[in-house]
Protein backbone atom coordinates (compact mmCIF):
# COMPACT_ATOMS: atom_id res chain seq x y z
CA UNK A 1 -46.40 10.84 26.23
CA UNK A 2 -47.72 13.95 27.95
CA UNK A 3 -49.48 16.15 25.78
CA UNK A 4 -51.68 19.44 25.29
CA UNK A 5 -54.90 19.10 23.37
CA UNK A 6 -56.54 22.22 21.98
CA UNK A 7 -59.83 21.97 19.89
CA UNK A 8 -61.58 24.42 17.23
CA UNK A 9 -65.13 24.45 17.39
CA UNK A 10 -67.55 26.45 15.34
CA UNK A 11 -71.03 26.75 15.45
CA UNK A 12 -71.14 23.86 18.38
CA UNK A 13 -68.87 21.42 16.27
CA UNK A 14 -65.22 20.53 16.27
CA UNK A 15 -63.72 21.30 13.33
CA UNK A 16 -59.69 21.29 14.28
CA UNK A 17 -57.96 19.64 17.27
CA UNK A 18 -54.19 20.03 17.97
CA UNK A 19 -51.82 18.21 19.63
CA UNK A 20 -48.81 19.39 21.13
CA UNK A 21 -45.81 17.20 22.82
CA UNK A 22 -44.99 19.09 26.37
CA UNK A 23 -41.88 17.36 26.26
CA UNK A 24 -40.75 19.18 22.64
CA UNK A 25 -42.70 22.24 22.06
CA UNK A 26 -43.00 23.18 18.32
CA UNK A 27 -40.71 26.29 17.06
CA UNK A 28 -42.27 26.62 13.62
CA UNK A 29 -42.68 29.81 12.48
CA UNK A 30 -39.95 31.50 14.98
CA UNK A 31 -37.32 33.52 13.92
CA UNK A 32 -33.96 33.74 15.31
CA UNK A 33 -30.22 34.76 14.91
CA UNK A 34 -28.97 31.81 13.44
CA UNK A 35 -24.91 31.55 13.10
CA UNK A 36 -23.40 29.57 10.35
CA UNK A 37 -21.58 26.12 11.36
CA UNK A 38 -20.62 24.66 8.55
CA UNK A 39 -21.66 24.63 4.69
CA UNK A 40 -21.80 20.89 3.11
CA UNK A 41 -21.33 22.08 -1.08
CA UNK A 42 -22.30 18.64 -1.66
CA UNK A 43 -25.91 18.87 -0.57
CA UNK A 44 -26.43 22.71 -1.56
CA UNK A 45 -26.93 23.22 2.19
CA UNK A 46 -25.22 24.94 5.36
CA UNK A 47 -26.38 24.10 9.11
CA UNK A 48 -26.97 26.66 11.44
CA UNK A 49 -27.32 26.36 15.23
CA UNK A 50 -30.43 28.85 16.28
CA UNK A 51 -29.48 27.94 20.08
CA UNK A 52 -26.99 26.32 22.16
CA UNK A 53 -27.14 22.52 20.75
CA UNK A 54 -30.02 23.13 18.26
CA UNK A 55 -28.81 22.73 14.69
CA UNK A 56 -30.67 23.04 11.70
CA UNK A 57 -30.65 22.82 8.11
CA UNK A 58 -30.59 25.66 5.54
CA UNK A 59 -30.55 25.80 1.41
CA UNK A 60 -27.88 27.39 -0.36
CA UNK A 61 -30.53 28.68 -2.63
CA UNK A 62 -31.86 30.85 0.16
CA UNK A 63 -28.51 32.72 0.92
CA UNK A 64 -29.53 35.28 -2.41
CA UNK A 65 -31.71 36.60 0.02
CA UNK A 66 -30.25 36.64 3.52
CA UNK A 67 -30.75 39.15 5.98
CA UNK A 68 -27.40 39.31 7.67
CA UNK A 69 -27.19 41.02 11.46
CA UNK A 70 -23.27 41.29 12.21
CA UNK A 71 -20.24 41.36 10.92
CA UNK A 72 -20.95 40.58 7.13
CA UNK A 73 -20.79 42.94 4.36
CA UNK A 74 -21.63 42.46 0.73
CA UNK A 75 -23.47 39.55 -1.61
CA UNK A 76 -20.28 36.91 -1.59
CA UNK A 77 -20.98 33.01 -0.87
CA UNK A 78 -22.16 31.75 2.59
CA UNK A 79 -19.16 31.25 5.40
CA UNK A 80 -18.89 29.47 8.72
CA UNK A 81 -19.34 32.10 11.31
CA UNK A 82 -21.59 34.24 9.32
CA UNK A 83 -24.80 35.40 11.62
CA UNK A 84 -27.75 36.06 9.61
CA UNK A 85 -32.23 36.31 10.65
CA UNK A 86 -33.52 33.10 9.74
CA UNK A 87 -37.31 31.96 10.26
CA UNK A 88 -38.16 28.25 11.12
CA UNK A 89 -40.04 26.65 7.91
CA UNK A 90 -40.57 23.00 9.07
CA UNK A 91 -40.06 21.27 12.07
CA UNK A 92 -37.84 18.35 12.76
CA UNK A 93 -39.91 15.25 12.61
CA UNK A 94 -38.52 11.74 11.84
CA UNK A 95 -35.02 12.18 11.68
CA UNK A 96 -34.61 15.50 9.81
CA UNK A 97 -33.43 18.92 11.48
CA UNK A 98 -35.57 21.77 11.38
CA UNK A 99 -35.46 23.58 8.45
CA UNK A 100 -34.91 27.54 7.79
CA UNK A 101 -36.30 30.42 5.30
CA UNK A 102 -34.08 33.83 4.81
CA UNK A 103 -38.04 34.71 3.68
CA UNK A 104 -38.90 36.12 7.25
CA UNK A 105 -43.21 36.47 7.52
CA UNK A 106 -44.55 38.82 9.71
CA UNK A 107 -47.92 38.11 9.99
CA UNK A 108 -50.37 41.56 11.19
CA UNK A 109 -54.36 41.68 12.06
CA UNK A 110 -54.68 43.10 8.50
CA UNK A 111 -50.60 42.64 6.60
CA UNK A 112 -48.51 39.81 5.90
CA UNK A 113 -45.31 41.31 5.42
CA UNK A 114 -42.48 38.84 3.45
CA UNK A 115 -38.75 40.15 3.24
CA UNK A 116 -38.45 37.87 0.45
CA UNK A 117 -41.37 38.10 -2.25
CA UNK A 118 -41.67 42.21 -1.92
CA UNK A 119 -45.34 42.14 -1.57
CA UNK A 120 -48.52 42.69 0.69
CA UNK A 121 -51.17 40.17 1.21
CA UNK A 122 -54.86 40.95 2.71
CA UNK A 123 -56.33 38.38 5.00
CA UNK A 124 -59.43 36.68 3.08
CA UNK A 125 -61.03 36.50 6.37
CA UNK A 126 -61.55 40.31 6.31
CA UNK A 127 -65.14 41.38 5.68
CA UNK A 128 -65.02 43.06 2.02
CA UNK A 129 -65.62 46.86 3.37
CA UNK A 130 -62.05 46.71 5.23
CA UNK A 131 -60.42 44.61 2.35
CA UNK A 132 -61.58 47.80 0.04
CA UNK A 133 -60.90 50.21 2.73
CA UNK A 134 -57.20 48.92 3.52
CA UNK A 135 -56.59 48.64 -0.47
CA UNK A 136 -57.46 52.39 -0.98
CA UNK A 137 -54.34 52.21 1.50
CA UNK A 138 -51.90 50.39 -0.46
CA UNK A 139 -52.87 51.70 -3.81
CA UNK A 140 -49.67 53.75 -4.36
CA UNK A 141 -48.01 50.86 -3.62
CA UNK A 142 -49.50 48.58 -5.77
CA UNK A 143 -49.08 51.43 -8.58
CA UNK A 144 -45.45 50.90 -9.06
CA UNK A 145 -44.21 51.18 -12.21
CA UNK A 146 -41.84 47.88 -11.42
CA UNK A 147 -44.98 46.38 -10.19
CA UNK A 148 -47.01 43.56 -12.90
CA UNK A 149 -50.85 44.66 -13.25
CA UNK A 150 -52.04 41.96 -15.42
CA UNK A 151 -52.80 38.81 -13.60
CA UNK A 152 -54.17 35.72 -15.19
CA UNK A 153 -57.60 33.64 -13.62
CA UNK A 154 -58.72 30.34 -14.44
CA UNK A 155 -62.68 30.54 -15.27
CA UNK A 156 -65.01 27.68 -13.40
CA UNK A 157 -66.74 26.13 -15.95
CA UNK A 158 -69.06 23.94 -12.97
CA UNK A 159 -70.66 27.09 -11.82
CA UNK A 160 -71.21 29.70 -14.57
CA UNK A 161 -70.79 30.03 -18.08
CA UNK A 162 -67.76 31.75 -19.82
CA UNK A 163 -70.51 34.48 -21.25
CA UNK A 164 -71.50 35.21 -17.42
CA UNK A 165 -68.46 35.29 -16.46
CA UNK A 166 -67.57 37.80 -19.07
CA UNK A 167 -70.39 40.18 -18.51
CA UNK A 168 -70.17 40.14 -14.76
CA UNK A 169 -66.32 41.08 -15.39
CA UNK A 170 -67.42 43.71 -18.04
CA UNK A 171 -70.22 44.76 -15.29
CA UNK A 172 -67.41 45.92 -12.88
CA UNK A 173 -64.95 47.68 -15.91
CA UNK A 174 -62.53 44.66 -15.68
CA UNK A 175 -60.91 43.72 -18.88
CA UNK A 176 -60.49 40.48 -19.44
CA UNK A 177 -59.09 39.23 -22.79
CA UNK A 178 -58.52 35.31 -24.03
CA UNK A 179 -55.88 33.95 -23.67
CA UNK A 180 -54.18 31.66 -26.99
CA UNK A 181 -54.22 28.18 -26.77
CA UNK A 182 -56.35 28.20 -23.37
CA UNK A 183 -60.31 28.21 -23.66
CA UNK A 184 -60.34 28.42 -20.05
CA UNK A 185 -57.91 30.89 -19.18
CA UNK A 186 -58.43 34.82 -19.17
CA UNK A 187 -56.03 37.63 -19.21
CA UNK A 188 -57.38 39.66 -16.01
CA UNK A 189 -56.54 43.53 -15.64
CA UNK A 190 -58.18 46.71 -15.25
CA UNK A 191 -59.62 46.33 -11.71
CA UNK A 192 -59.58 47.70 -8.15
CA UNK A 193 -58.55 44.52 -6.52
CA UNK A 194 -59.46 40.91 -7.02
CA UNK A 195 -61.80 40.28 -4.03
CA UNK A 196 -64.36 42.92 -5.08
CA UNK A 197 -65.41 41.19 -7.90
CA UNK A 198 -68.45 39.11 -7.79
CA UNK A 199 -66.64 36.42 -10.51
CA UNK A 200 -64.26 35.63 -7.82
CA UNK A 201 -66.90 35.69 -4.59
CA UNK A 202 -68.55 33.39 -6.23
CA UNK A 203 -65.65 31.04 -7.02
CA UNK A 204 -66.25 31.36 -11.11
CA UNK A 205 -62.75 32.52 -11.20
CA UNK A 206 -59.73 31.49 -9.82
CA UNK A 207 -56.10 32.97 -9.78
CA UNK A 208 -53.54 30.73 -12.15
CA UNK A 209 -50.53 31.01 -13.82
CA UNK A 210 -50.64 29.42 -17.33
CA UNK A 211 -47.43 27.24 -16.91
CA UNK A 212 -49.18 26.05 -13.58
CA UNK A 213 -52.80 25.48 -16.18
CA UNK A 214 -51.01 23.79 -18.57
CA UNK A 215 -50.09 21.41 -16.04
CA UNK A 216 -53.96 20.32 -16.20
CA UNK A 217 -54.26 20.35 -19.84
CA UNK A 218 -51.40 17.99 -20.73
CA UNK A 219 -52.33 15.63 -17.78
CA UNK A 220 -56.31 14.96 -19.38
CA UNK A 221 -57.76 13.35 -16.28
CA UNK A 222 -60.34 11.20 -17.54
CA UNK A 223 -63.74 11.30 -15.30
CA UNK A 224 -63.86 9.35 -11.98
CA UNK A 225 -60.21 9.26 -11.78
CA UNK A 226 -58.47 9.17 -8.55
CA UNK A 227 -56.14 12.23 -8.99
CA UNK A 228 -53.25 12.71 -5.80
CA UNK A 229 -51.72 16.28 -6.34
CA UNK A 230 -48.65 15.97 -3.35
CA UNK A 231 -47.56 19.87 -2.90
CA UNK A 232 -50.82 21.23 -4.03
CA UNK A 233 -50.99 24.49 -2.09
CA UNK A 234 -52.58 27.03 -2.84
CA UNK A 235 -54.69 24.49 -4.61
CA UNK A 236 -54.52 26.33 -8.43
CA UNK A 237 -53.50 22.97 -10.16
CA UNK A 238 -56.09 20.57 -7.58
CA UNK A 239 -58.71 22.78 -8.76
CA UNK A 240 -58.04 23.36 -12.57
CA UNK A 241 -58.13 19.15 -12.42
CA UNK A 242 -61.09 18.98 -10.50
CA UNK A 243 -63.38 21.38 -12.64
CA UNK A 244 -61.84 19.07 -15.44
CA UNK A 245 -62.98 16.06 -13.66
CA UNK A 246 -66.45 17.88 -14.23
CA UNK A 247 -67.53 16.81 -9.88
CA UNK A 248 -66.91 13.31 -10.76
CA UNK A 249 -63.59 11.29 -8.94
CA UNK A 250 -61.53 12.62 -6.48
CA UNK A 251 -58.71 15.35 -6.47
CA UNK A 252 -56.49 14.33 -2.97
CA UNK A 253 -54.48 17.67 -2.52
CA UNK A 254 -51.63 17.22 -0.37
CA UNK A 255 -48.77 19.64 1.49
CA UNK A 256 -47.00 20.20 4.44
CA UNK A 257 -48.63 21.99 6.64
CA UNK A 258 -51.46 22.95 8.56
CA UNK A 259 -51.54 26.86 7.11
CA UNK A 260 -50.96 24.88 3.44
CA UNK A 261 -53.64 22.59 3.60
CA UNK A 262 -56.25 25.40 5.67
CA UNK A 263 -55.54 27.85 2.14
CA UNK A 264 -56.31 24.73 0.03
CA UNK A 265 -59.57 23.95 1.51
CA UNK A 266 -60.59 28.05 1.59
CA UNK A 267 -60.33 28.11 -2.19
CA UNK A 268 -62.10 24.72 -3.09
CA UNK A 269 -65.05 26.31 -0.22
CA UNK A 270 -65.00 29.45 -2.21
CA UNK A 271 -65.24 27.68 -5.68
CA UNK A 272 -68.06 25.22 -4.30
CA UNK A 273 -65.75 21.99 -5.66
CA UNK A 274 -66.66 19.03 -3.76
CA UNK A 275 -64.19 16.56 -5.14
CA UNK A 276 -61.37 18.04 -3.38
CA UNK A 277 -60.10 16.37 -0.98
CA UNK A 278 -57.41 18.31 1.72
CA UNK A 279 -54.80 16.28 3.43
CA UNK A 280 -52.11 17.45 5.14
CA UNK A 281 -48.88 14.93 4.60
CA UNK A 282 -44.96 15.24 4.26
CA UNK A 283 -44.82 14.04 0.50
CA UNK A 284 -41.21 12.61 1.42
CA UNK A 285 -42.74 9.85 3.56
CA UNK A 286 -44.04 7.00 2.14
CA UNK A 287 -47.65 6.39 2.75
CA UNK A 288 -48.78 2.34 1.80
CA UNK A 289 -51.92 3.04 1.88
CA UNK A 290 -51.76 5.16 -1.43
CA UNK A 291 -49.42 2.62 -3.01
CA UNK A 292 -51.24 1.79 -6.48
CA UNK A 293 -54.07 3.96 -5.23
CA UNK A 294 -53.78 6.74 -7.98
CA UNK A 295 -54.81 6.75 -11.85
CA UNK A 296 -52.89 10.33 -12.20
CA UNK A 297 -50.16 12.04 -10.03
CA UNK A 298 -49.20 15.69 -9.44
CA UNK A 299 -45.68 16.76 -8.41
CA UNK A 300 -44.16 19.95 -8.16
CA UNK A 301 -41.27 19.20 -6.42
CA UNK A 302 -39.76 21.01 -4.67
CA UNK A 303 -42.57 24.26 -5.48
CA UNK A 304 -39.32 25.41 -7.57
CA UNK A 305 -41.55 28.58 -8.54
CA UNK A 306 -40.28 28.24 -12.26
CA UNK A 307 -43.55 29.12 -12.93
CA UNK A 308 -43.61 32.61 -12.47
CA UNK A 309 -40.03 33.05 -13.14
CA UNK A 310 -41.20 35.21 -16.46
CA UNK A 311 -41.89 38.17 -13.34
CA UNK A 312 -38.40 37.94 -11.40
CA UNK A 313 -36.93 40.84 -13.09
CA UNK A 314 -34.22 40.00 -11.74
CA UNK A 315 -33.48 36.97 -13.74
C-alpha cells in the first residue's frame, strides 16, 4: 500500500519514523462540527457524522461538557440533530470508528489551551528563562481563589536522599510537609512554579496524586519483576513502581498514542530511570506475545480520573 515515510533524526541518528497511508490520511487531533445521528442508551454512547459518510463514536459522559454551535440551548440530555465542536481523540483502526472529545486542545508555541480541564500548561521543551518569564504572565491566573495551590510529588529515592531533597526544597522557600501513611510522598506548596526547582530538574521529585501512589504501595513489586502498566501515561504510577523496583526488572508502560507514550519517556529521561520501558499499544488488542509474560499488572481503565475527583468542585 502506498505510503509516506517521515523520519526524526537528532544529532545524526533516527530517533522517530512515521508512516502514513496516502490512501486514508489520519484526522486525529481535528476538530469539527459534528451533528448528532443517533444516541444508543445501551452503550452510554451517541454517533456523530463529522462529514458526509464519516461517522464516529462519542461518550455520553462527555456531553457534561459540550460545546454546542446551533440551535441548542441549555444543559438537558444529548438529541439526534443536536450540532455541537467535537475534537478527534483516536482514530479508527481495526474495526472501531473514530472516536470524539467535547475537551477541544488548542495547542500554541508556548499554551495548551483545554475547554475542558480549565487550565494552562507550559511546554517542558521551553528553556527555563521563558518558562519563568511566561509564568510571571499567568500568575494572576494561577492566583485564583477557586484555584488548588498545594500539589503533592513523589520523592526519588534512586537519586537523592529524602534529607537532600528536603534542604534543596527548603533552599528555594518551598514547603514541603509529610505526608501520613506515605514515607515517600510530600505535601508540595509554597513555590513559584514547579520547573524552577532544582528537586524536580533533577528528577528527585515527581508530580503524584496519592490515590494514584497508593496504587504502588498495595501492588509491592518484588525486585526483577516484569511489571506491564497498560494506560500508563503520564508515567506517575510506571515510575513510583520502578523506583520501587530499586533499577532492577522492567516497568513496560503502555498507552495509546504517540503524544502518550513521547510524555512517558520525557519523565523517566528526566528522573534518570532506566527500567522503563515506553511502548505505544491499544490495551484493547490482544498482544500473544505478552500472554503469561507479566509477574504484576497495572490497569487504569478507562483513566476514569477518580483520582483527583477530591478537586472537581463540582462534584
Amino acid at each position: 500500500m502506498p505510503c509516506t515515510v517521515a523520519a526524526l533524526s537528532e544529532e545524526e541518528r533516527i530517533v522517530e519514523i512515521r508512516l502514513e497511508s496516502d490512501q486514508e490520511k489520519s484526522i486525529l487531533g481535528n476538530i469539527y462540527t459534528g451533528q448528532v445521528e443517533n444516541i444508543a442508551s445501551n452503550i452510554q454512547a451517541a454517533f456523530v457524522q463529522i462529514e458526509p459518510g464519516k461517522r464516529c463514536y462519542y461518550s455520553l459522559a462527555e456531553a457534561q461538557r459540550a460545546v454546542f454551535s446551533a440551535g441548542r440551548k441549555g444543559n438537558g440530555p444529548l438529541r439526534p440533530g443536536d450540532e455541537l465542536l467535537v475534537q478527534v481523540s483516536r482514530d479508527a483502526m481495526k474495526g472501531k470508528l473514530p472516536a470524539l472529545t467535547s475537551n477541544l486542545n488548542f495547542t500554541g508555541r508556548y499554551l495548551v489551551l483545554t475547554t475542558g480541564d480549565k487550565k494552562f500548561g507550559l511546554s517542558s521543551k521551553l528553556a527555563l528563562e521563558d518558562r519563568h518569564r511566561l509564568s510571571g504572565w499567568l500568575k494572576e491566573e494561577a492566583e485564583r481563589p477557586d484555584k488548588e495551590f498545594g500539589i503533592i510529588v513523589r520523592t526519588n529515592a534512586a537519586d537523592a536522599s529524602k534529607e537532600e531533597i528536603l534542604a534543596s526544597l527548603k533552599a528555594q522557600q518551598a514547603t514541603a510537609k509529610p505526608v501520613e501513611g506515605f514515607e515517600a510522598m510530600l505535601a508540595l506548596s509554597d513555590y513559584d512554579y514547579l520547573e524552577s526547582l532544582e528537586a524536580f530538574q533533577k528528577g528527585w521529585i515527581q508530580v503524584q496524586d496519592i490515590s494514584s501512589a497508593l496504587v504502588g504501595e498495595l501492588a509491592a513489586p518484588k525486585k526483577d519483576s516484569y511489571v506491564m502498566d497498560v494506560c500508563a501515561a503520564p508515567g506517575g504510577k510506571s515510575l513510583h513502581i520502578a523506583d520501587k523496583l530499586q533499577g532492577t526488572g522492567c516497568v513496560e508502560a503502555r498507552d495509546l498514542t504517540y503524544q502518550k507514550v513521547a510524555l512517558i519517556e520525557e519523565n523517566a529521561s528526566r528522573m534518570g530511570t532506566v527500567n522503563v520501558k515506553a511502548v505505544q499499544w491499544d490495551a484493547t488488542e490482544f498482544d500473544p506475545a505478552s500472554e503469561n509474560k507479566a509477574d504484576l499488572v497495572i490497569a487504569d481503565l478507562p483513566c476514569s480520573g477518580l483520582g483527583i475527583i477530591g478537586k472537581k468542585t463540582r462534584y
